[in-house]
Protein backbone atom coordinates (compact mmCIF):
# COMPACT_ATOMS: atom_id res chain seq x y z
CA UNK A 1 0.00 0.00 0.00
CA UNK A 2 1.62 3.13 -1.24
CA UNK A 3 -0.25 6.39 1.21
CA UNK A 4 1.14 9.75 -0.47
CA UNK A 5 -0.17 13.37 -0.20
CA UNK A 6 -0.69 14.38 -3.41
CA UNK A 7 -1.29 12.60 -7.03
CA UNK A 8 2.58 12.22 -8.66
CA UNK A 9 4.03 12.18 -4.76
CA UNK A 10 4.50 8.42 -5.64
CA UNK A 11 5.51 8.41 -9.00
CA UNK A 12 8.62 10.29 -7.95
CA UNK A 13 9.09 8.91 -4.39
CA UNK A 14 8.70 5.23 -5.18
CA UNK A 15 7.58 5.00 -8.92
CA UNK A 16 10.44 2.56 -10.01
CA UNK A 17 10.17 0.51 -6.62
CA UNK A 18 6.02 0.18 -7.67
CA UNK A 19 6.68 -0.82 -11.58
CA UNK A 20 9.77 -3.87 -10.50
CA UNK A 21 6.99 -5.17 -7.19
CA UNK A 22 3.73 -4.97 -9.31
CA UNK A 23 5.77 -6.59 -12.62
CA UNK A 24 6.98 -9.14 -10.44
CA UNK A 25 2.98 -10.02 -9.50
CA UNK A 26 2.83 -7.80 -6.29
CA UNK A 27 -0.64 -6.19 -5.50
CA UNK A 28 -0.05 -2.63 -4.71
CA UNK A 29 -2.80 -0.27 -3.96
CA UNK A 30 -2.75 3.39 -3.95
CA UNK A 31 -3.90 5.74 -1.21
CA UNK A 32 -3.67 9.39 -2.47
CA UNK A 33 -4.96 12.19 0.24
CA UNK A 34 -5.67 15.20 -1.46
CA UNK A 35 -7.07 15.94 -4.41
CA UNK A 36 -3.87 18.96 -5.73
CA UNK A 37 -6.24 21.28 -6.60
CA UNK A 38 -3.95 24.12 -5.79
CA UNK A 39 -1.09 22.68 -8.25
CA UNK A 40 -1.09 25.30 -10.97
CA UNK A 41 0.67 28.64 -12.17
CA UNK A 42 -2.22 28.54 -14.84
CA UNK A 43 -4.14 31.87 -14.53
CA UNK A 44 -6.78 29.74 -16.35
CA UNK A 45 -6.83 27.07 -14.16
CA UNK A 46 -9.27 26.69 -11.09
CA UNK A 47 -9.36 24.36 -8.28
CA UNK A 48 -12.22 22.35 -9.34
CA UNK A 49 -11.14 21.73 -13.26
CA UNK A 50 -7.49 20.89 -11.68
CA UNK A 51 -8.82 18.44 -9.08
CA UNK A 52 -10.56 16.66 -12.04
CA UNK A 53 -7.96 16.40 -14.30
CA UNK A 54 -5.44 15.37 -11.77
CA UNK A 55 -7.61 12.08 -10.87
CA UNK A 56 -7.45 11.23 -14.30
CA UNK A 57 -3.94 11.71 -14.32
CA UNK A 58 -3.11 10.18 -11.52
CA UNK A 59 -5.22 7.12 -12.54
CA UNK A 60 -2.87 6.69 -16.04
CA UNK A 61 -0.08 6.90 -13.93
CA UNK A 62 -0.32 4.01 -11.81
CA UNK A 63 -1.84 2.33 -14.93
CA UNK A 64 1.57 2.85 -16.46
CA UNK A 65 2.96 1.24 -13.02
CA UNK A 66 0.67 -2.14 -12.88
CA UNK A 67 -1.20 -0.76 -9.73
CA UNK A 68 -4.43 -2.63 -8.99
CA UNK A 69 -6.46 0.10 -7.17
CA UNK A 70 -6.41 4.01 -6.63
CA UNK A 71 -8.29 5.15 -3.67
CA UNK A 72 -8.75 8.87 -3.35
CA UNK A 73 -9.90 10.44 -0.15
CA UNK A 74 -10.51 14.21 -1.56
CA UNK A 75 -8.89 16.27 0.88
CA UNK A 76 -7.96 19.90 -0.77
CA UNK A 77 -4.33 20.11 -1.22
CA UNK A 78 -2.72 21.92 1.98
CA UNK A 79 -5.92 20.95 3.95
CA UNK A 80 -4.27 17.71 5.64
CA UNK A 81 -4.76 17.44 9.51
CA UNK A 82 -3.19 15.30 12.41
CA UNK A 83 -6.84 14.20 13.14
CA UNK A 84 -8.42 11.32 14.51
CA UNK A 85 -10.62 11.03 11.53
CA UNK A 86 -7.93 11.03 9.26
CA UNK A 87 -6.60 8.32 11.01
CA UNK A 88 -9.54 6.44 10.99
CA UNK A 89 -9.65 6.18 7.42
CA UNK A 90 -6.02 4.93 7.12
CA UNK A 91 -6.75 2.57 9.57
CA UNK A 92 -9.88 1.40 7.76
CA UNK A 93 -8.17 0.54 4.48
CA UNK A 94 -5.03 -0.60 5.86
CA UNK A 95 -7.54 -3.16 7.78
CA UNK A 96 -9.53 -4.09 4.37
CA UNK A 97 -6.27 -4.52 2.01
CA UNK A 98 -3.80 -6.07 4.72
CA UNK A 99 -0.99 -4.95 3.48
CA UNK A 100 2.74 -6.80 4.09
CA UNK A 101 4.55 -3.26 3.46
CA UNK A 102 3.10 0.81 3.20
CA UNK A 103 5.14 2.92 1.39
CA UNK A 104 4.70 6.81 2.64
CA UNK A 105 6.64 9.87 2.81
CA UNK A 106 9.34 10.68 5.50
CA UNK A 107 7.90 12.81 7.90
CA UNK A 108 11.36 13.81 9.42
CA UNK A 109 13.08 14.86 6.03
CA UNK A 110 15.15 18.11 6.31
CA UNK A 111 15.49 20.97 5.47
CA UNK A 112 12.19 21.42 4.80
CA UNK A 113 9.34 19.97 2.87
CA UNK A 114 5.30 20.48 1.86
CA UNK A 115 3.43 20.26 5.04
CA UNK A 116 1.13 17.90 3.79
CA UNK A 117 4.18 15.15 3.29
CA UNK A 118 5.16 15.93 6.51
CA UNK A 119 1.61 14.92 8.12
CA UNK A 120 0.71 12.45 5.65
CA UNK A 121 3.86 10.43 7.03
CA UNK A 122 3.12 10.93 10.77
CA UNK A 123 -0.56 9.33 10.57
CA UNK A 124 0.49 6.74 8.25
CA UNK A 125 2.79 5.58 10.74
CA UNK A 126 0.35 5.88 13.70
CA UNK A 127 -1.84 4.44 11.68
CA UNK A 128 0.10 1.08 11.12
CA UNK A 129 1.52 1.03 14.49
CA UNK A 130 -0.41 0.99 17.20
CA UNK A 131 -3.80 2.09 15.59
CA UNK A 132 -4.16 -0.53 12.67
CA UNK A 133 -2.79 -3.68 15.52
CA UNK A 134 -5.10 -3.16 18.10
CA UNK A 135 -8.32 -4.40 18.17
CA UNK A 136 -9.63 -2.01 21.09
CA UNK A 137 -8.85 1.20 18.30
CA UNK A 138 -11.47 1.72 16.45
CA UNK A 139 -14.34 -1.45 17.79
CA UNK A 140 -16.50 0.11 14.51
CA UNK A 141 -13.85 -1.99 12.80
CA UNK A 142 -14.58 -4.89 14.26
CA UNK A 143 -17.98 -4.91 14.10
CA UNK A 144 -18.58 -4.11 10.42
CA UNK A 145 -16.21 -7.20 10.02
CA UNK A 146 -12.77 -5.77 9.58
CA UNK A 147 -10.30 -7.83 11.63
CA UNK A 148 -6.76 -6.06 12.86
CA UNK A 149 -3.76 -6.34 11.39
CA UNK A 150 -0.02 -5.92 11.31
CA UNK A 151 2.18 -4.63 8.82
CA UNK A 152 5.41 -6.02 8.45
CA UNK A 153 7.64 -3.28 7.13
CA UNK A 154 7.32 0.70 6.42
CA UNK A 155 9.39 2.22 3.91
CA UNK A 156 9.72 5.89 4.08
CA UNK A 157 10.90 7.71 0.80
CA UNK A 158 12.52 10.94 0.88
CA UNK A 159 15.22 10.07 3.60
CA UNK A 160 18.84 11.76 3.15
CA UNK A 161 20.80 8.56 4.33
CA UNK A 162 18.25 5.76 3.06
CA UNK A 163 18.99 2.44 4.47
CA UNK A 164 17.53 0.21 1.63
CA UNK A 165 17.83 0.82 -2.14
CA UNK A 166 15.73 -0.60 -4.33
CA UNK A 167 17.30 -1.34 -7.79
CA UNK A 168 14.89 0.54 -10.76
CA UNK A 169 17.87 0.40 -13.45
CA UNK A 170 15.62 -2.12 -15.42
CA UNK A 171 12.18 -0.04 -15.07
CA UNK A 172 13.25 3.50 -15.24
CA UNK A 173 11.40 3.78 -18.18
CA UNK A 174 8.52 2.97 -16.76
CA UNK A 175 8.89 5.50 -13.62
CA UNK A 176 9.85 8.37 -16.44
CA UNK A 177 6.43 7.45 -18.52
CA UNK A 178 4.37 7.23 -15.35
CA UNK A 179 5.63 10.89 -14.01
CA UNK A 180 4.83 12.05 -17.54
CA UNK A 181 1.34 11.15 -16.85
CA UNK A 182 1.13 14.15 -14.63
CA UNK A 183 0.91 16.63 -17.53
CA UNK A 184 -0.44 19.62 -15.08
CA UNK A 185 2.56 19.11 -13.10
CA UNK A 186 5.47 17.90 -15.34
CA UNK A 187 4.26 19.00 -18.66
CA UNK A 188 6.21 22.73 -18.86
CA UNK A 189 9.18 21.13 -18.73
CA UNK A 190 11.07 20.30 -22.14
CA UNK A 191 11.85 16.32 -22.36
CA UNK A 192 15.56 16.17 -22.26
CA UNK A 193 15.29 18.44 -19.10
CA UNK A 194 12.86 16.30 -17.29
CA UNK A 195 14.70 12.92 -17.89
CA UNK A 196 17.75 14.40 -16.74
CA UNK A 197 16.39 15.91 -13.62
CA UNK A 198 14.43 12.52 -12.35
CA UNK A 199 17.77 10.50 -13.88
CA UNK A 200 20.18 12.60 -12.24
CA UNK A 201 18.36 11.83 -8.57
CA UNK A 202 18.26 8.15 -9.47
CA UNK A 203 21.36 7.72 -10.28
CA UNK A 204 22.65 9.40 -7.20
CA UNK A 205 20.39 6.91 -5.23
CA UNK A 206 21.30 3.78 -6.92
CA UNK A 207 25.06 4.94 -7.02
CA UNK A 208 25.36 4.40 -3.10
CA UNK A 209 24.51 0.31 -3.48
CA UNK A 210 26.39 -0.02 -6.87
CA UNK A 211 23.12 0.41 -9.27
CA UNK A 212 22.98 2.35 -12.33
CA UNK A 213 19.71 3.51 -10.81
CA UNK A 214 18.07 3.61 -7.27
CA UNK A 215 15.14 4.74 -5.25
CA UNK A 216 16.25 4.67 -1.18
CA UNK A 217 13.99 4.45 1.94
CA UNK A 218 14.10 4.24 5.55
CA UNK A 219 12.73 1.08 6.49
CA UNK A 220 10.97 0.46 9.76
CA UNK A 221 10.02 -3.62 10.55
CA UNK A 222 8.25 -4.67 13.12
CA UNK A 223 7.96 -7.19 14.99
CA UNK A 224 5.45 -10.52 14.18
């Protein structure tokens, strides 16, 4: 289960990572928060058209990835809240699609990053450990059928000094033609540019293990 912010958050934080699981017959499921209606220098543009056209984008790009489902709670971009209703919902779906790992955004990462990555991480985290584990959070859950359950491992993209690499040399292609999916966000720049930027990072990545490309994460297990 892959929980980001906003729709292309996972593309570029874990988009190879998603295209080598799902080709290799992983389910992965998408969680995406808000809805990035604010996501545009467009004079043209409002809120509503842009929240629109970003589900559909969104929805090619994890096409382009092999993901099974895209869930989209509809939050307005910058509207995220450390709130117990927020949580709930995490908690509901992480209960219905039982997943082994959740892939999220480090909420630690420094200097400084969108406020909504920073709180998306921090309930995703309380939401997988202790929320999701405990039956006693939540007895709605139980009663409507959903049983607890434990995730295995978190991996947190967006960490300086990432403590698992994942390979991507052999799917970059597929990460690049997801993120250019995401026309409203990705679209302005020229095509040479754009593959050298995303590239450039994942090469960086995948440089510290020995790979021609990389995506790195700060993995969290816990225990059975």
């Amino acid at each position: 289960m892959v929980v980001n912010a906003h729709p292309d958050d996972a593309e570029f934080g874990c988009g190879g990572t998603i295209a080598r699981w799902a080709g290799g017959g992983r389910e992965v499921v998408y969680v995406v928060c808000t809805n990035g209606d604010r996501g545009s220098s467009d004079p043209e543009m409002t809120s509503e058209r842009l929240a629109a056209i970003r589900v559909k984008e969104q929805r090619a790009a994890a096409a382009a990835l092999g993901v099974k489902e895209v869930i989209f709670l509809g939050y307005p971009d910058g509207g995220l809240e450390d709130t117990g209703a927020f949580r709930e919902q995490l908690v509901r779906l992480i209960r219905k699609h039982r997943p082994e790992i959740v892939l999220t955004s480090n909420p630690h990462r420094r200097p400084f990053q969108h406020r909504d990555h920073r709180i998306v991480g921090t309930v995703t985290l309380d939401a997988v450990f202790p929320y999701a584990r405990d039956r006693l959070y939540y007895p709605e859950h139980e009663a409507a059928g959903l049983a607890t359950h434990k995730v295995r491992e978190v991996y947190l993209w967006g960490t300086d000094e990432p403590d698992i690499v994942i390979d991507i040399t052999g799917v970059m292609d597929k990460k690049l033609a997801a993120l250019r999916c995401h026309v409203t966000q990705v679209g302005h720049r020229p095509e040479e540019i754009f593959r050298k930027f995303v590239c450039e990072r994942a090469a960086a990545v995948g440089g510290l293990r020995g790979f021609t490309y990389g995506e790195g994460f700060l993995r969290i297990e816990f225990p059975p």
